[in-house]
C-alpha atoms as a PDB file:
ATOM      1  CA  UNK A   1      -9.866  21.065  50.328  1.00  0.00           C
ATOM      2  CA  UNK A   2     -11.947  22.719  52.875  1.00  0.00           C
ATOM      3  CA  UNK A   3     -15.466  23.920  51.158  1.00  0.00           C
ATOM      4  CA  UNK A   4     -17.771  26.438  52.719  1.00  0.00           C
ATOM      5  CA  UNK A   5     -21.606  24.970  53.992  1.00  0.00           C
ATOM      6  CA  UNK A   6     -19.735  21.318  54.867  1.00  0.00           C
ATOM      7  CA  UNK A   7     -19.475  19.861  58.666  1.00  0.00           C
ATOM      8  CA  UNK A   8     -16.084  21.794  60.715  1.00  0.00           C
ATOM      9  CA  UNK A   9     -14.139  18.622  61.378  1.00  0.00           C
ATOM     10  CA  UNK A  10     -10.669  18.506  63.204  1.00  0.00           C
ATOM     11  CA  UNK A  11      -9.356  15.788  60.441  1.00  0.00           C
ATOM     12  CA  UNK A  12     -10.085  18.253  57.659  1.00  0.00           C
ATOM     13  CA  UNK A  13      -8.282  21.237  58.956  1.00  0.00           C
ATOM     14  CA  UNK A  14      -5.280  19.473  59.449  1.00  0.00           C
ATOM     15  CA  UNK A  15      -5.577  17.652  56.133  1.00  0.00           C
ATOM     16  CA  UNK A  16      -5.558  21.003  54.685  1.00  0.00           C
ATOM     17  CA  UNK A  17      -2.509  22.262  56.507  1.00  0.00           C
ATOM     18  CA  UNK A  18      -0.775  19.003  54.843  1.00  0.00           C
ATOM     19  CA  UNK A  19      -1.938  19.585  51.455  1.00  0.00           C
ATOM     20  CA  UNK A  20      -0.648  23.735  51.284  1.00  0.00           C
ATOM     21  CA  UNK A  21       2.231  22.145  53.161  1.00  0.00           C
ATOM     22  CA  UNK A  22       3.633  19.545  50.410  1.00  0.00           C
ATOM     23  CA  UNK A  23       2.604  22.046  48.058  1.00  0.00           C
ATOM     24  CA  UNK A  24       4.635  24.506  48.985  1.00  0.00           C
ATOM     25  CA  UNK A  25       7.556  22.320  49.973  1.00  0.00           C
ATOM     26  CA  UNK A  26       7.228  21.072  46.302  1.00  0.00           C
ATOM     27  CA  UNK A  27       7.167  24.390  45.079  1.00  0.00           C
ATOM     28  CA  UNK A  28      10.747  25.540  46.563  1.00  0.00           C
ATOM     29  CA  UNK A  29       9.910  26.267  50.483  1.00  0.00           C
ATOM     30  CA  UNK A  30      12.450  24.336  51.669  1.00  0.00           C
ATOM     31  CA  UNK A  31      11.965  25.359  55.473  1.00  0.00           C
ATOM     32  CA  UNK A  32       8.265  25.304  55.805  1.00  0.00           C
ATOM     33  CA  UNK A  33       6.470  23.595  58.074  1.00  0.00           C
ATOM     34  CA  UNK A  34       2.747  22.677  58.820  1.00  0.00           C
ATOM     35  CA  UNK A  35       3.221  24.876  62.299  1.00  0.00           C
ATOM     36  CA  UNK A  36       3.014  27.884  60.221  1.00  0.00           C
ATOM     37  CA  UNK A  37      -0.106  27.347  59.432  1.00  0.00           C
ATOM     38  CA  UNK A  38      -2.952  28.092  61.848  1.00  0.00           C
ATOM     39  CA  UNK A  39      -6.709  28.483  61.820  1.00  0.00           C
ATOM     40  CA  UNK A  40      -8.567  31.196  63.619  1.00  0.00           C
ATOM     41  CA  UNK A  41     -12.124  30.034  64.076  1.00  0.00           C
ATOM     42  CA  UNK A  42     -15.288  32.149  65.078  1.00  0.00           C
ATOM     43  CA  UNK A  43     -18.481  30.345  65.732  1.00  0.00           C
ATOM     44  CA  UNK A  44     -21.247  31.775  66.082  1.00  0.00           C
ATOM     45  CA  UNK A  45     -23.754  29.604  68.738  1.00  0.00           C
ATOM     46  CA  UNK A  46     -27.286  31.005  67.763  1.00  0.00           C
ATOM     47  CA  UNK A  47     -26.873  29.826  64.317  1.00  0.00           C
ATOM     48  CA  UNK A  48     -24.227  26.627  64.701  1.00  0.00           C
ATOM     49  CA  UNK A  49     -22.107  28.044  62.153  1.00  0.00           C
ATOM     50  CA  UNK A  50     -18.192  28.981  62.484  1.00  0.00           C
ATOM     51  CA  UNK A  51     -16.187  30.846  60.228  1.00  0.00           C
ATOM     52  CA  UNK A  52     -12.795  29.741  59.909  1.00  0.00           C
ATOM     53  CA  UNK A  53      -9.924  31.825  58.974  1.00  0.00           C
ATOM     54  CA  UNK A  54      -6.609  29.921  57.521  1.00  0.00           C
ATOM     55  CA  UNK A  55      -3.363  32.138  58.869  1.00  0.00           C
ATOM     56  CA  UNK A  56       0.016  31.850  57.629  1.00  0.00           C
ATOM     57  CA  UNK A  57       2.533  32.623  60.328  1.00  0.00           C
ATOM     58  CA  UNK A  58       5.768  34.081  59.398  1.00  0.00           C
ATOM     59  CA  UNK A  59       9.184  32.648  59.676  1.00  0.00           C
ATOM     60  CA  UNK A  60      10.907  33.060  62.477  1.00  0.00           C
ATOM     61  CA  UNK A  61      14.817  32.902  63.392  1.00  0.00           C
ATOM     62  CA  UNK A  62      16.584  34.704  66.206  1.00  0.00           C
ATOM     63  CA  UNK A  63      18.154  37.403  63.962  1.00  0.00           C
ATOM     64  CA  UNK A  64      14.988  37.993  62.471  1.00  0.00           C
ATOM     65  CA  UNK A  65      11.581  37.275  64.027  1.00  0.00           C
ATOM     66  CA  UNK A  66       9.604  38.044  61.544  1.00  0.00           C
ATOM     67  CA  UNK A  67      10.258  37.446  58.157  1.00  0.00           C
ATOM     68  CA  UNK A  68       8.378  35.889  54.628  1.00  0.00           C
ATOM     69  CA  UNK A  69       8.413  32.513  53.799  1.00  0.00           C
ATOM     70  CA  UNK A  70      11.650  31.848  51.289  1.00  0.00           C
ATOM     71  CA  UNK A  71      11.640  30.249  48.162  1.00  0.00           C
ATOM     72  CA  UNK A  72      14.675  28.295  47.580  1.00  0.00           C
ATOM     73  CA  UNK A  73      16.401  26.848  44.390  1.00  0.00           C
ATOM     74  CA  UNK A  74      18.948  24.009  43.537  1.00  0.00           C
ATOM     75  CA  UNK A  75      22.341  26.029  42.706  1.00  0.00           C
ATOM     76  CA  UNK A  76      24.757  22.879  42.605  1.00  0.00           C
ATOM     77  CA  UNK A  77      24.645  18.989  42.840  1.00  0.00           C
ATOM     78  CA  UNK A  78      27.863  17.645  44.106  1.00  0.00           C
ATOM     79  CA  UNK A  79      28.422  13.538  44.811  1.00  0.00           C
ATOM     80  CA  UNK A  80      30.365  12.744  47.648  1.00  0.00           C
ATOM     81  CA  UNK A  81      31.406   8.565  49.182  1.00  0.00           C
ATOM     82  CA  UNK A  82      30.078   7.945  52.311  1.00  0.00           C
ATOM     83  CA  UNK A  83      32.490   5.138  53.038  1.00  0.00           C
ATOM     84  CA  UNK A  84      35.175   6.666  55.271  1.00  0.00           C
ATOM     85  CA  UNK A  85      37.620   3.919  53.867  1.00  0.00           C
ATOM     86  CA  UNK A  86      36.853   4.699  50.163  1.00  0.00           C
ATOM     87  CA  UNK A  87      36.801   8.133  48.992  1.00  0.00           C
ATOM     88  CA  UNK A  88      35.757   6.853  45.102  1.00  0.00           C
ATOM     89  CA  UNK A  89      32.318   6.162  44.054  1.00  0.00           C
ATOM     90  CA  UNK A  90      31.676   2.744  42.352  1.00  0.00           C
ATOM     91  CA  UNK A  91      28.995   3.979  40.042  1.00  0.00           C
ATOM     92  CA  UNK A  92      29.066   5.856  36.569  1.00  0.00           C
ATOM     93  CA  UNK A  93      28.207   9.263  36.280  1.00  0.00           C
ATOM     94  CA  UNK A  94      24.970   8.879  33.981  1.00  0.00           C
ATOM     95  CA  UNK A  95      23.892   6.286  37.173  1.00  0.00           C
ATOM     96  CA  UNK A  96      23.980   9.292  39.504  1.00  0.00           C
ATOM     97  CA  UNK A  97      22.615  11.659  37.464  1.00  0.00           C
ATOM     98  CA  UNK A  98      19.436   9.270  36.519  1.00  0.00           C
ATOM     99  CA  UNK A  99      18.914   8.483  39.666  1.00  0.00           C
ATOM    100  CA  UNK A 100      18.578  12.251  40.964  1.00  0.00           C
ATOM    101  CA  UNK A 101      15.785  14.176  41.348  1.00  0.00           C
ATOM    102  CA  UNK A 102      16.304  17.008  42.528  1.00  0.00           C
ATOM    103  CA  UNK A 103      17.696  19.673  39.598  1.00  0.00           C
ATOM    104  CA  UNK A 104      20.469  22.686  39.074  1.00  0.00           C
ATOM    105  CA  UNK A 105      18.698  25.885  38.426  1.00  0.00           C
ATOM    106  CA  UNK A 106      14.957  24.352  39.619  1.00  0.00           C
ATOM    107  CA  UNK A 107      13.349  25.075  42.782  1.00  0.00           C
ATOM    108  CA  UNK A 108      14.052  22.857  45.847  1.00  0.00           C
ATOM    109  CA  UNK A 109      11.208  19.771  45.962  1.00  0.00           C
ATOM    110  CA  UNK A 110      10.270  17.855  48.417  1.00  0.00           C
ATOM    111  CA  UNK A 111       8.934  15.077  46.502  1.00  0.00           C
ATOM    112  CA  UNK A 112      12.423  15.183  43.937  1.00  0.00           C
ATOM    113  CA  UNK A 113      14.241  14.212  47.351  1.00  0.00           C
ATOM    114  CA  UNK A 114      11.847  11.678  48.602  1.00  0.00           C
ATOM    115  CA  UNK A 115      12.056  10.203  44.938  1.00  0.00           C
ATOM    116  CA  UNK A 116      15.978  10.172  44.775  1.00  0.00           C
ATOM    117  CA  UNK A 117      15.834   8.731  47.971  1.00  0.00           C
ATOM    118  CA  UNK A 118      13.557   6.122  46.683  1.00  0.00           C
ATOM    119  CA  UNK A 119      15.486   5.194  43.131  1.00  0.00           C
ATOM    120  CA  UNK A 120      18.930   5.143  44.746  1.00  0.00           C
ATOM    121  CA  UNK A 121      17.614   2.603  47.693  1.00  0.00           C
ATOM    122  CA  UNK A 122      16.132   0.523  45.126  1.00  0.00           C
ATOM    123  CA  UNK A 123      20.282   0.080  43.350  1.00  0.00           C
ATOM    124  CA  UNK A 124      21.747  -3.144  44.403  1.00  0.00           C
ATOM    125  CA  UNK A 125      25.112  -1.565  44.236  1.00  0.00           C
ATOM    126  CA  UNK A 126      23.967   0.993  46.699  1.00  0.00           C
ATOM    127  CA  UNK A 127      24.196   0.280  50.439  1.00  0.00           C
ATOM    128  CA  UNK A 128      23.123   3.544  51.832  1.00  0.00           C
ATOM    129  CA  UNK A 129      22.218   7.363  50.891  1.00  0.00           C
ATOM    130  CA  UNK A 130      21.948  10.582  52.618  1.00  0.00           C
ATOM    131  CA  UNK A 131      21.188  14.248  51.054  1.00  0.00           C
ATOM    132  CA  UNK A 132      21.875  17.279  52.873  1.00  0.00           C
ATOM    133  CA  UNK A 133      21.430  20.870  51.721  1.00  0.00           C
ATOM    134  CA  UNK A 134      23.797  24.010  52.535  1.00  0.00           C
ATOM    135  CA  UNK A 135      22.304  27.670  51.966  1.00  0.00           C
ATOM    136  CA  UNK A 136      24.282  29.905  50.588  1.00  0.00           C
ATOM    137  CA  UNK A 137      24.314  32.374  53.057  1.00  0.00           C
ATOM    138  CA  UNK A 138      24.320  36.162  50.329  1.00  0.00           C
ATOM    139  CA  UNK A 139      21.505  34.304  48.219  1.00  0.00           C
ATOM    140  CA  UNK A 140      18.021  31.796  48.425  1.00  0.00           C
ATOM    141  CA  UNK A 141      20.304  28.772  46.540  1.00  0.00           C
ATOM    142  CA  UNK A 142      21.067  25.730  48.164  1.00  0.00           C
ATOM    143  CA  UNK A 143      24.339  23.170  47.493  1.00  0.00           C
ATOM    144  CA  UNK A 144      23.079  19.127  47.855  1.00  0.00           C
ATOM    145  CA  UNK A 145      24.919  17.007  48.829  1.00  0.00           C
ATOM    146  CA  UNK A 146      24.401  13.525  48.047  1.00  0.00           C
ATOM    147  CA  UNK A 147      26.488  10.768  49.744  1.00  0.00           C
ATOM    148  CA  UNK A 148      26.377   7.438  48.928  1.00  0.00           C
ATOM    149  CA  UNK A 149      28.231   4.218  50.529  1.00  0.00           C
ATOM    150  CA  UNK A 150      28.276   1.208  48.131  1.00  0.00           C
ATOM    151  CA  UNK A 151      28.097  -2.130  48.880  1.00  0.00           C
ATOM    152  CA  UNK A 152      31.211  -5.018  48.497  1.00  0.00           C
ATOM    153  CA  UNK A 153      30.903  -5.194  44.589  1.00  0.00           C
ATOM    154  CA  UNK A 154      31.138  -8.862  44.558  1.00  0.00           C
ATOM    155  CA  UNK A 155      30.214 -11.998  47.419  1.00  0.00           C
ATOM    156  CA  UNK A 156      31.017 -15.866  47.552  1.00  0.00           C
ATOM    157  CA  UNK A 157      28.783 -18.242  48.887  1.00  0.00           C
ATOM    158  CA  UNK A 158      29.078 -21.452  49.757  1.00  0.00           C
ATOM    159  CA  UNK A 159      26.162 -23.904  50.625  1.00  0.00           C
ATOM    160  CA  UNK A 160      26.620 -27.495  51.620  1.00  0.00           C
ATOM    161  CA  UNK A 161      23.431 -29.711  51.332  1.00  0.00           C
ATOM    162  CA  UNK A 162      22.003 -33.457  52.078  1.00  0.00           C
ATOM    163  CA  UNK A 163      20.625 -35.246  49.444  1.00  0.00           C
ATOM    164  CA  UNK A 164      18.106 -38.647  49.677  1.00  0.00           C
ATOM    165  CA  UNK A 165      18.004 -40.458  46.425  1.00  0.00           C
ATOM    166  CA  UNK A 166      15.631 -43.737  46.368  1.00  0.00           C
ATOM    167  CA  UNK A 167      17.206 -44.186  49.829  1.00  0.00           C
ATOM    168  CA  UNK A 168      20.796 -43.365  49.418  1.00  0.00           C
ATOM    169  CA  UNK A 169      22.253 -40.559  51.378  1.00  0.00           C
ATOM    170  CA  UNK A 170      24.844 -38.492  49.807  1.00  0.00           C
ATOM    171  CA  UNK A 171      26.068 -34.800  49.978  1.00  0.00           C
ATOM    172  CA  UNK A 172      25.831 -31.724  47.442  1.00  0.00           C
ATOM    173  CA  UNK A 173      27.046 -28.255  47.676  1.00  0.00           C
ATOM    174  CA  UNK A 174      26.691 -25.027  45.825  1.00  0.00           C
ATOM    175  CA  UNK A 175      29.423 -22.054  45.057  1.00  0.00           C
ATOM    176  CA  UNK A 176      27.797 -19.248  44.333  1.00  0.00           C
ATOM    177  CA  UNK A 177      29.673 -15.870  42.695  1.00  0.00           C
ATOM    178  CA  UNK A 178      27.433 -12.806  43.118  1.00  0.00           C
ATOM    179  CA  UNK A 179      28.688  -9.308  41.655  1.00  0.00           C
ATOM    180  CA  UNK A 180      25.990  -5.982  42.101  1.00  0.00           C
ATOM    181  CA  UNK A 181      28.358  -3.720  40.564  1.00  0.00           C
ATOM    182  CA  UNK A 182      29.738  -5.228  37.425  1.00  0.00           C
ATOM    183  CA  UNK A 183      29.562  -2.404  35.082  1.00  0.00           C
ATOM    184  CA  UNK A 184      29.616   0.207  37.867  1.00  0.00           C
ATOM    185  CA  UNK A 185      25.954   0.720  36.603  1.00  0.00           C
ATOM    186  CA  UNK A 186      24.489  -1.505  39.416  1.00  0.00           C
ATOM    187  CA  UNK A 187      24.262  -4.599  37.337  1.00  0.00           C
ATOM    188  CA  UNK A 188      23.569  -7.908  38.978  1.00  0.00           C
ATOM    189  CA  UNK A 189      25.366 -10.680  37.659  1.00  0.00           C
ATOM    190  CA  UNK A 190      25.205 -13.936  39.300  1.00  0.00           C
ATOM    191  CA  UNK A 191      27.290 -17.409  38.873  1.00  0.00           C
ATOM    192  CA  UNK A 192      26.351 -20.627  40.635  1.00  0.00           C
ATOM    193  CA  UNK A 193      28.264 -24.445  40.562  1.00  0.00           C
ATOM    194  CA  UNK A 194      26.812 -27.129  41.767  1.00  0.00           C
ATOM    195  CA  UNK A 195      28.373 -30.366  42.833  1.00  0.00           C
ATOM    196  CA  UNK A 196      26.567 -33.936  43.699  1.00  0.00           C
ATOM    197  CA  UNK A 197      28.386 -36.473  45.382  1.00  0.00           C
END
């Protein structure tokens, strides 16, 4: 945070615009932006001192140039497949749900998306996410809408080796059954045979 009687420094300032920046955006401003934030600086030369004067620009759209900064709540969660050839979602409801956060009837967070992002990347079952949000145009509520495109539940391997034993050549191979889905819960469970010859 900027602190009065300290060094003006460039890296600061715009520190500071980041910092009221995720705050807000964590606090339900869905469309703000570190632009709307400027600094008006006076120095003054006699006495090398400046004062510096944070401004918070209004929001601008081409209906409406000038208008307050919105604050935006979560009105519904809906869960859509991204696979264009699959329309069903291979994973149980409580798997979504855990996995989400961003919440009905709570203001819109920046950091809930990033971390639903996050958790839903880290499921084997899942091969890709993306969120998007629709306003509702008569009210500050916004409609998520979180697709997800899951990966082939289960894969076969199989690996053909060499093997050297006290001089004799021979020939091994391995069959290995993977499933990341089992439960739709993104359980991993994993078979392998081996085979010596």
């Amino acid at each position: 945070q900027l602190r009065e009687n300290t060094k003006l420094n460039v890296e600061a300032l715009n520190q500071e615009r980041s910092r009221i920046t995720e705050l807000l955006q964590n606090r339900g401003y869905f469309r703000f932006h570190k632009e709307y934030i400027i600094y008006r600086i006076d120095t003054l030369q006699e006495q090398h001192l400046a004062d510096v004067t944070l401004v918070l620009r209004p929001y601008r759209t081409n209906n409406c140039p000038d208008t307050l900064h919105t604050r935006y709540g979560i009105r519904q969660i809906t869960y859509a497949s991204g696979d264009p050839q699959d329309s069903v979602i291979h994973l149980r409801q409580h798997v979504l749900r855990e996995n989400t956060f961003i919440e009905e009837g709570k203001p819109y967070s920046a950091e809930g998306l990033q971390n639903t992002y996050n958790h839903f990347g880290r499921l084997d079952a899942v091969r890709y996410t993306n969120i998007s949000f629709q306003q509702d145009p008569d009210s500050a509520l916004l409609d998520a809408l979180i697709q997800l495109q899951t990966n082939k539940p289960s894969t076969l391997s199989f690996q053909p080796e060499g093997t050297n034993t006290a001089g004799d050549l021979g020939a091994a191979a391995s069959l290995t059954y993977q499933n990341r889905n089992l439960f739709r819960g993104s359980e991993t469970f994993s078979v392998q045979l081996r085979g010596d010859d």
